[in-house]
Protein backbone atom coordinates (compact mmCIF):
# COMPACT_ATOMS: atom_id res chain seq x y z
CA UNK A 1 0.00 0.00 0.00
CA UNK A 2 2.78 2.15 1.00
CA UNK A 3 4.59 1.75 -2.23
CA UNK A 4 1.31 2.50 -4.58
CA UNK A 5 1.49 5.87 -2.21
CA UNK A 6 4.94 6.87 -3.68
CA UNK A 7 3.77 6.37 -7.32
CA UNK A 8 0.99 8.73 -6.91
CA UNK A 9 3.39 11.38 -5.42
CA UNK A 10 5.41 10.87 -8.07
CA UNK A 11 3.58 11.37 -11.23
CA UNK A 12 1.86 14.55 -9.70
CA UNK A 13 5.09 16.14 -8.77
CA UNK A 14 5.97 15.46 -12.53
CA UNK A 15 2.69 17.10 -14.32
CA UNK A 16 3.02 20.02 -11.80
CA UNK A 17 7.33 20.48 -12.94
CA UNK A 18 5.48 20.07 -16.66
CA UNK A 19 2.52 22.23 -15.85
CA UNK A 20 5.26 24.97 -14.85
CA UNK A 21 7.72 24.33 -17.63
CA UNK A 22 4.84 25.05 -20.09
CA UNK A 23 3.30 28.03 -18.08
CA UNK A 24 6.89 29.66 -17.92
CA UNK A 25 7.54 29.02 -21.86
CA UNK A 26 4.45 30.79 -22.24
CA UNK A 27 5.21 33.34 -19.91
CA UNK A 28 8.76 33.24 -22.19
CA UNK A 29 6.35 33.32 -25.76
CA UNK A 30 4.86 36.35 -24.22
CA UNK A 31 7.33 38.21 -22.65
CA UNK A 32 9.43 37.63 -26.15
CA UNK A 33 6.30 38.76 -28.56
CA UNK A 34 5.79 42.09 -26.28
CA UNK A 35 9.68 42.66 -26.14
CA UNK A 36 9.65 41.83 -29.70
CA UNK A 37 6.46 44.18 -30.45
CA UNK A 38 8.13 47.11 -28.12
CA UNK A 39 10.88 46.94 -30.60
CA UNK A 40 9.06 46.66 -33.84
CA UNK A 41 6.91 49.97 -32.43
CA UNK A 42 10.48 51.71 -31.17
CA UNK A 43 11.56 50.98 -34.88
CA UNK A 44 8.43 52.49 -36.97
CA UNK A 45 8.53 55.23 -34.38
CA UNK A 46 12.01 56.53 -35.49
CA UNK A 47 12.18 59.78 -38.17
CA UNK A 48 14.36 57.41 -40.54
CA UNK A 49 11.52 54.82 -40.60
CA UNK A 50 8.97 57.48 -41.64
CA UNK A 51 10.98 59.07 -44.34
CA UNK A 52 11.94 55.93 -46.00
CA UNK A 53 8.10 55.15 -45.71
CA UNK A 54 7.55 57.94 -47.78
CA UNK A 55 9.76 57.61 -50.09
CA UNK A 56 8.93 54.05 -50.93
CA UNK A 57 5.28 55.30 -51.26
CA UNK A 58 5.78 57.85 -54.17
CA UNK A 59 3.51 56.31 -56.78
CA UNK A 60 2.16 57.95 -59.59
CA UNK A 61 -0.88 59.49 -58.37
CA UNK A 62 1.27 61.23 -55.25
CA UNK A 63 3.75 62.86 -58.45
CA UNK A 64 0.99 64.04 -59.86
CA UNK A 65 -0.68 65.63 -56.68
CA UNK A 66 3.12 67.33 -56.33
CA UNK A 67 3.65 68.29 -59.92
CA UNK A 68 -0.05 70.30 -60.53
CA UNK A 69 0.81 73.64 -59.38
CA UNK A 70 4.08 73.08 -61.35
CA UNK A 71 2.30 72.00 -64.34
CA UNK A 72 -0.24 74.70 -64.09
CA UNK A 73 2.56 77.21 -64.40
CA UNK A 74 3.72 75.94 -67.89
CA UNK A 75 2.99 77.81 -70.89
CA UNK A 76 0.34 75.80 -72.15
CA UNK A 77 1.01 77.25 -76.01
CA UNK A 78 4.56 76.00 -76.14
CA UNK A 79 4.79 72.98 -73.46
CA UNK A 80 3.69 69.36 -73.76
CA UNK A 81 1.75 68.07 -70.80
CA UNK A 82 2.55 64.77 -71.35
CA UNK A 83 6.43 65.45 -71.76
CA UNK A 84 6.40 67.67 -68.88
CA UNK A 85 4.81 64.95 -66.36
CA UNK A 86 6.96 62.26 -67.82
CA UNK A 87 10.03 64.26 -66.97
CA UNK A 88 8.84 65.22 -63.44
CA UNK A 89 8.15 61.57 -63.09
CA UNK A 90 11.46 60.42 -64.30
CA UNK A 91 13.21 62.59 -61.22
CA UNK A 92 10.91 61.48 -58.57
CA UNK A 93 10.80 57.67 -59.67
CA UNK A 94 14.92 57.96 -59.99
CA UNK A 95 17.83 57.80 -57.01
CA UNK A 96 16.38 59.64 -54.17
CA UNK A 97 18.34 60.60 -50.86
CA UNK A 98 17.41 62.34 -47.79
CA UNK A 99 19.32 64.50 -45.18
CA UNK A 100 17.99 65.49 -41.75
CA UNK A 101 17.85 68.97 -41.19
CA UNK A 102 19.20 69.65 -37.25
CA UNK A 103 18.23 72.99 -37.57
CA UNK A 104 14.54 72.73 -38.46
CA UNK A 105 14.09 69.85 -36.67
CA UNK A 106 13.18 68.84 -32.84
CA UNK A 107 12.07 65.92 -30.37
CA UNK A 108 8.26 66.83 -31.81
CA UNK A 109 9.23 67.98 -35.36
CA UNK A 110 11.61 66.20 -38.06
CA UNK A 111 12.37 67.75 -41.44
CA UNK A 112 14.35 66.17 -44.31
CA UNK A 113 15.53 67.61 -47.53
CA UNK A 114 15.22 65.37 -50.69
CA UNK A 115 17.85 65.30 -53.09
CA UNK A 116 17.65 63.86 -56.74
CA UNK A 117 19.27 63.80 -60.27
CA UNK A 118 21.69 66.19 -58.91
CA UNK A 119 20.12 68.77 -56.93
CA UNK A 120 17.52 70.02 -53.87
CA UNK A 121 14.11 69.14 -55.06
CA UNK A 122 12.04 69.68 -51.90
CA UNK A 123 11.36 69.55 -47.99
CA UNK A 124 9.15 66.77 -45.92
CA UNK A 125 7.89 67.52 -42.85
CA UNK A 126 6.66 65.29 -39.78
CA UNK A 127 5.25 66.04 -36.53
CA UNK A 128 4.92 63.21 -33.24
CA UNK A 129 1.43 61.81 -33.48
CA UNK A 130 -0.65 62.27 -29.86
CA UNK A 131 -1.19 59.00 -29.98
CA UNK A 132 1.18 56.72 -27.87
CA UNK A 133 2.00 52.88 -27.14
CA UNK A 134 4.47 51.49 -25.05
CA UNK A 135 5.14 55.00 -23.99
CA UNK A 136 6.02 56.40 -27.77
CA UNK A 137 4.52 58.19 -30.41
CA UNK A 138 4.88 57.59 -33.90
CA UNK A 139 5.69 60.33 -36.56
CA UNK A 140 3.03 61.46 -38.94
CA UNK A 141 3.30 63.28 -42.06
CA UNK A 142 2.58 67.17 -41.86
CA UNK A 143 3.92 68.87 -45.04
CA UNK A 144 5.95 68.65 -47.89
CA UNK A 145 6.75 71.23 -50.69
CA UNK A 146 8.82 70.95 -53.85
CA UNK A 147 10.40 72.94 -56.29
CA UNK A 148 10.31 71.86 -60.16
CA UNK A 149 11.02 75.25 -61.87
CA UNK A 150 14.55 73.65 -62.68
CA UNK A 151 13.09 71.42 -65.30
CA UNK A 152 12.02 74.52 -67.30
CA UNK A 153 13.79 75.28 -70.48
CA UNK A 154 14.47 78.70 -72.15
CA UNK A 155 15.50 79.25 -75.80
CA UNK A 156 15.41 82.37 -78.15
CA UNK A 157 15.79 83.69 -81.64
CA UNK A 158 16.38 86.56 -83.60
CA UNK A 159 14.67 86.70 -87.16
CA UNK A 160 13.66 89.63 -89.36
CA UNK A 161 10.40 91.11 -88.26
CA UNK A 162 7.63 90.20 -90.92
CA UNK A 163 9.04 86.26 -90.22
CA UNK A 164 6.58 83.59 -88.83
CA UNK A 165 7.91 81.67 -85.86
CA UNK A 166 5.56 78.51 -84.21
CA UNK A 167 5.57 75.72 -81.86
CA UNK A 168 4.05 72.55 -82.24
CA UNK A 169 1.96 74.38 -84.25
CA UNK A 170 1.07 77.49 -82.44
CA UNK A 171 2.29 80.72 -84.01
CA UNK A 172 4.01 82.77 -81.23
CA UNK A 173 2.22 86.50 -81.08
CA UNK A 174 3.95 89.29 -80.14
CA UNK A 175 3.65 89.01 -76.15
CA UNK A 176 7.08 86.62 -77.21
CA UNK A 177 8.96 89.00 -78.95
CA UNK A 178 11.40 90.76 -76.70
CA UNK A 179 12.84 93.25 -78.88
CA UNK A 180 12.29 94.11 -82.58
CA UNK A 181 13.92 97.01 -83.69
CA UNK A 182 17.65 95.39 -83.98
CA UNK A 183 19.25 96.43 -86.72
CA UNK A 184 21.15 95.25 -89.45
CA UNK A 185 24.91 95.35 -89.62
CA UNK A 186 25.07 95.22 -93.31
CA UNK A 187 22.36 98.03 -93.59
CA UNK A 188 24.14 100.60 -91.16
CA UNK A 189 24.98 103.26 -93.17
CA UNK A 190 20.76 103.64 -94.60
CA UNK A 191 19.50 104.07 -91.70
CA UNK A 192 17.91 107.44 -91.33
CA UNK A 193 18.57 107.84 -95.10
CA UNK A 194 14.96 108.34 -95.36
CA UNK A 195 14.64 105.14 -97.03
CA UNK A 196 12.36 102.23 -95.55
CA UNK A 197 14.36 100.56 -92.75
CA UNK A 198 14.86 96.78 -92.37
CA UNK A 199 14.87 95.21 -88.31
CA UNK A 200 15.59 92.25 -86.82
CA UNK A 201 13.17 90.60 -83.55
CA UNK A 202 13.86 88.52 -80.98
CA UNK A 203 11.70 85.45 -79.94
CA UNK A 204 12.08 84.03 -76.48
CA UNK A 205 10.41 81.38 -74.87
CA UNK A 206 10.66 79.95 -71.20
CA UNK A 207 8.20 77.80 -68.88
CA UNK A 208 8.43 74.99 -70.75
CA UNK A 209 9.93 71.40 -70.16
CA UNK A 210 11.14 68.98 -72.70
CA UNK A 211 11.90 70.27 -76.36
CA UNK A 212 10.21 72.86 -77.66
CA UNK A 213 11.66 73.13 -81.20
CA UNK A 214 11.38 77.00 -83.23
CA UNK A 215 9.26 76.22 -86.41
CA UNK A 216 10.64 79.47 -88.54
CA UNK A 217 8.70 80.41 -91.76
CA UNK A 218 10.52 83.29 -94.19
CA UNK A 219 8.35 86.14 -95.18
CA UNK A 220 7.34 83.92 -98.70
CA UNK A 221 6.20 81.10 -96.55
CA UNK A 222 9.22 78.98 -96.64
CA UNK A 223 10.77 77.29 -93.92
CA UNK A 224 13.96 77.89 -92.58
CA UNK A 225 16.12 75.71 -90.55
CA UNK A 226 17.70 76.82 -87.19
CA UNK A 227 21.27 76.32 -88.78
CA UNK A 228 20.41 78.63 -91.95
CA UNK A 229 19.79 81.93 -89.83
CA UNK A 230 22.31 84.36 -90.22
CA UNK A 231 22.03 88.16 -91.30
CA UNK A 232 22.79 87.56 -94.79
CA UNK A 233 19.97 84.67 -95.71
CA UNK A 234 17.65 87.61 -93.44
CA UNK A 235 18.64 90.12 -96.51
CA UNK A 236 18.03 87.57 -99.06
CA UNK A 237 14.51 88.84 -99.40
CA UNK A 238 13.98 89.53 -103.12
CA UNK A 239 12.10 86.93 -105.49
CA UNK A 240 14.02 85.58 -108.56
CA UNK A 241 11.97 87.88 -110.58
CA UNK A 242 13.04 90.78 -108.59
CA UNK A 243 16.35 89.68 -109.19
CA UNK A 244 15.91 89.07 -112.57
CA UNK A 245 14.85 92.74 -112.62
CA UNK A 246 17.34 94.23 -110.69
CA UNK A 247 19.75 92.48 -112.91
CA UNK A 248 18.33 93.40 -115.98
CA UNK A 249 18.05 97.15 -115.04
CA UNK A 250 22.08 97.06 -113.76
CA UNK A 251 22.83 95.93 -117.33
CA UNK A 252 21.47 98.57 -119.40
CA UNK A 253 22.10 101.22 -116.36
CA UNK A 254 25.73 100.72 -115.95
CA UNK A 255 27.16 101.61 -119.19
CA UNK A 256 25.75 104.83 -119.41
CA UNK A 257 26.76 105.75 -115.94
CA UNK A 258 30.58 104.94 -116.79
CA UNK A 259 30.16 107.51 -119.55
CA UNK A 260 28.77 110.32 -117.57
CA UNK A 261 31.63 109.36 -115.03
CA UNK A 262 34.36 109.26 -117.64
CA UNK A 263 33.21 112.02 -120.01
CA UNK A 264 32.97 109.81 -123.11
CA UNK A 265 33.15 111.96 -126.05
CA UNK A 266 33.26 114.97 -124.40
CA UNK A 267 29.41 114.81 -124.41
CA UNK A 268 29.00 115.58 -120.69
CA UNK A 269 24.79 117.14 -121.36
CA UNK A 270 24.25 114.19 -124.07
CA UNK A 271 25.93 111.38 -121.79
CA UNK A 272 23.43 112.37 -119.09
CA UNK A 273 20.31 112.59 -121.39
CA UNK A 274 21.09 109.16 -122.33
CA UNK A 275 20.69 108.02 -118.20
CA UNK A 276 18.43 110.19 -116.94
CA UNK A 277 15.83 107.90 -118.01
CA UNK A 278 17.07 105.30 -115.84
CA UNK A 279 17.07 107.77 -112.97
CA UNK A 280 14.25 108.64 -110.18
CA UNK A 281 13.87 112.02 -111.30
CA UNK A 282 15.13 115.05 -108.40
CA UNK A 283 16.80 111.83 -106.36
CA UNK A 284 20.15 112.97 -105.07
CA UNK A 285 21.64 110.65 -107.68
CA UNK A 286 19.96 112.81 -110.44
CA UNK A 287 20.94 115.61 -108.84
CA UNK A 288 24.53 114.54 -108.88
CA UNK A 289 25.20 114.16 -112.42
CA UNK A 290 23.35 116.70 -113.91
CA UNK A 291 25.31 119.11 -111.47
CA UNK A 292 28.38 117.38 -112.85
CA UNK A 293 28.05 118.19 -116.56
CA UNK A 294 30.22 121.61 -116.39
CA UNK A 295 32.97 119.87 -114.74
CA UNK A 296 33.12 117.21 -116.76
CA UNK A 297 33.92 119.58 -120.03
CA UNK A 298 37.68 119.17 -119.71
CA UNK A 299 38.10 115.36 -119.21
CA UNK A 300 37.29 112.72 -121.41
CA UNK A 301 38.01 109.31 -122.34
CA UNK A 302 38.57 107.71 -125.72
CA UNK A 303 36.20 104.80 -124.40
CA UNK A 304 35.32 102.53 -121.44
CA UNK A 305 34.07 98.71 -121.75
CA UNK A 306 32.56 97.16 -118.59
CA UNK A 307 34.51 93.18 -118.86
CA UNK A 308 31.96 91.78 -116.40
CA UNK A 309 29.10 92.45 -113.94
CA UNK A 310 28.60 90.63 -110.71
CA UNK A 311 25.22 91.16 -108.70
CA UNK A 312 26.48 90.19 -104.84
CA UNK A 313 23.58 91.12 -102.82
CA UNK A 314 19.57 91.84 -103.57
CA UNK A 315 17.82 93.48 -101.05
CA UNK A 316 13.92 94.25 -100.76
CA UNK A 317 13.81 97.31 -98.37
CA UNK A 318 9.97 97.71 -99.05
CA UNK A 319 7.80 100.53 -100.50
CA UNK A 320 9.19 98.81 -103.61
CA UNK A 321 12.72 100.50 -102.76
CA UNK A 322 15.76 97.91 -103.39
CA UNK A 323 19.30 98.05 -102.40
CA UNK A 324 21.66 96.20 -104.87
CA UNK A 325 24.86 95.43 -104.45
CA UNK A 326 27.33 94.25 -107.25
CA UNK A 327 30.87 94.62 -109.11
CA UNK A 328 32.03 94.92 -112.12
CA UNK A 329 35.66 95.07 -114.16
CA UNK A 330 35.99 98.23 -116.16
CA UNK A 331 38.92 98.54 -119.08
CA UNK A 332 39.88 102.32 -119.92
CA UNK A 333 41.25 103.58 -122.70
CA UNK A 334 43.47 107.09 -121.90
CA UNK A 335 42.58 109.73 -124.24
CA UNK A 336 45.97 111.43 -123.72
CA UNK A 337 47.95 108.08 -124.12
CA UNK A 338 45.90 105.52 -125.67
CA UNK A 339 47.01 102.88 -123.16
CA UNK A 340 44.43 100.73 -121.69
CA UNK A 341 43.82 100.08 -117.43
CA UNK A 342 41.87 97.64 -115.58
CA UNK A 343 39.80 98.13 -112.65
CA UNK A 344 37.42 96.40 -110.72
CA UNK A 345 35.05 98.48 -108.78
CA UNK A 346 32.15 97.45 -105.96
CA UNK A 347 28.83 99.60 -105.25
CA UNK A 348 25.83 99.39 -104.04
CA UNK A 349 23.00 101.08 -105.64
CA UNK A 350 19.41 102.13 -104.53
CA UNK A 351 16.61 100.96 -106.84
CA UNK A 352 12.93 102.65 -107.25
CA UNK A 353 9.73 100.91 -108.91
CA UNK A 354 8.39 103.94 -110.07
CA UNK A 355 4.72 103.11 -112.15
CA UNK A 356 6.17 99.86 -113.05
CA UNK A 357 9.62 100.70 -113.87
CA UNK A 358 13.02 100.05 -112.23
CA UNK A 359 15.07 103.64 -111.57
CA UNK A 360 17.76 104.70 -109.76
CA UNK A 361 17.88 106.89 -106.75
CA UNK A 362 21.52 106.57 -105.22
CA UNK A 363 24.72 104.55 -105.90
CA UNK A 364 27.63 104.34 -103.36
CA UNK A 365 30.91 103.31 -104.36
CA UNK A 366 33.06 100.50 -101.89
């Protein structure tokens, strides 16, 4: 009897030592899943954890939300929505990095810069939440502002005045055009000549993003590449058929002025009847020659030939006034020796349409 006793004992002494094992491994289990969830809350409660939250939670729809003011900005005539929002995309969907800013920041308030494809883009801001466990509060996001004007582009050109210049399309009015009374280098010396005056304009464009390609259209409606502007394809202005003109007139012109300006024959008052007809009538170029007659009694020349005539430069100043420009060889015969010279002279010459008929106003010599 006494040894059945002893059994008994025994086997309840060893479900109580298991009946304590398992209530202290739970007592472990729980102790580890609270130390282990005090942990896991210290960790999502630290300003690094929120940030990189954040970060990892930029999806389209919170680039968008960032980029409207940005893209609301943007000159709508020049500036491809599309384009634009792709390329505000591609830096906020690229490399990001954050640094803490000590000075903004505080045990209630932590604010990070964001960095990206180079450069500051913004600020994000986050405050302790009032709400607590285990004793901490976790941060919450307050603000954030960014700054996307460094994506715009800006671009200008300078083109003669009556040019067409587009986008995508749109024609560019005036409210582009910076300045438009630059003037010409080459036309210089005829300005304030009284004669119409040719200017140059400048086109400028900014709050855009992506290309934004000049579309450039001459005064006849052709188009011009970037690469082709320059002051002289400006001045190239004149139609063949003006230039046919022009040439035409400089043909039959020329010879007679070389004989008022040598004296052939000694026929000074004939040699200018013969160009007056090609000659605006009172022009200071009229003028000149026919004040020239009585000086020209007492020189002469036994004869001039004009070799060759080379028209350099057409130019349509408008009011149907044109400015020519050309050279041409001259052989001279002496009427005191009877030996011959060569010379090859440059000028530029003023042209009038005058009821349908080419005449000239004014020649310069170069």
């Amino acid at each position: 009897m006494a040894k059945r006793k002893r059994r008994s004992s025994s086997a309840r002494f060893a479900m109580g030592m298991l009946l304590y094992a398992a209530v202290f491994m739970l007592l472990i289990v729980i102790g580890m899943r609270v130390l282990w969830d005090v942990a896991a809350e210290y960790e999502v409660t630290r300003d690094k954890y929120a940030i990189e939250e954040y970060l990892s939670s930029m999806d389209e729809d919170h680039i968008d939300a960032l980029a409207e003011s940005f893209m609301n900005s943007l000159d709508t005539a020049i500036q491809n929505p599309e384009e634009s929002r792709s390329a505000v995309a591609r830096v906020m969907q690229g490399e990001l990095r954050y640094v803490r800013q000590p000075g903004e920041s505080s045990t209630e308030r932590a604010v990070f810069k964001i960095y990206g494809s180079g450069r500051e883009l913004g600020k994000v801001v986050f405050t302790k939440a009032e709400e607590k466990r285990f004793g901490m509060s976790r941060w919450q996001f307050a603000e954030e502002s960014y700054d996307f004007s460094w994506l715009c582009g800006s671009d200008s050109i300078t083109v003669p005045v009556d040019w067409r210049v587009s986008i995508g399309g749109n024609e560019l009015d005036d409210s582009y055009v910076t300045e438009n009374t630059i003037p010409y280098e080459y036309l210089k010396d005829f300005y304030g000549k009284g004669l119409p005056e040719l200017y140059q304009k400048t086109v400028e464009i900014d709050n855009y993003v992506g290309s934004a390609p000049f579309e450039i259209v001459d005064s006849f409606g052709r188009p011009v590449s970037r690469e082709e502007l320059s002051e002289e394809r400006f001045l190239d202005n004149c139609t063949d058929a003006e230039k046919a003109a022009d040439e035409a007139f400089i043909q039959a012109f020329l010879p007679y002025y070389v004989e008022c300006l040598a004296n052939t024959r000694r026929d000074a008052t004939g040699n200018y009847n013969n160009i007056s007809r090609y000659l605006v009538s009172g022009s200071d170029l009229d003028v000149r020659l026919r004040g020239a007659i009585a000086g020209q009694y007492w020189a002469h020349s036994q004869g001039e030939q004009i070799l060759s005539i080379t028209l350099d430069r057409h130019v349509h100043l408008g009011d149907d006034i044109f400015l020519v420009e050309f050279s041409y060889e001259l052989e001279s015969k002496s009427g005191n020796t009877g030996g011959t010279t060569k010379s090859d002279n440059h000028a530029q010459i003023i042209l009038r349409l005058t009821d349908g008929t080419l005449r000239a106003q004014a020649i310069y010599s170069l």
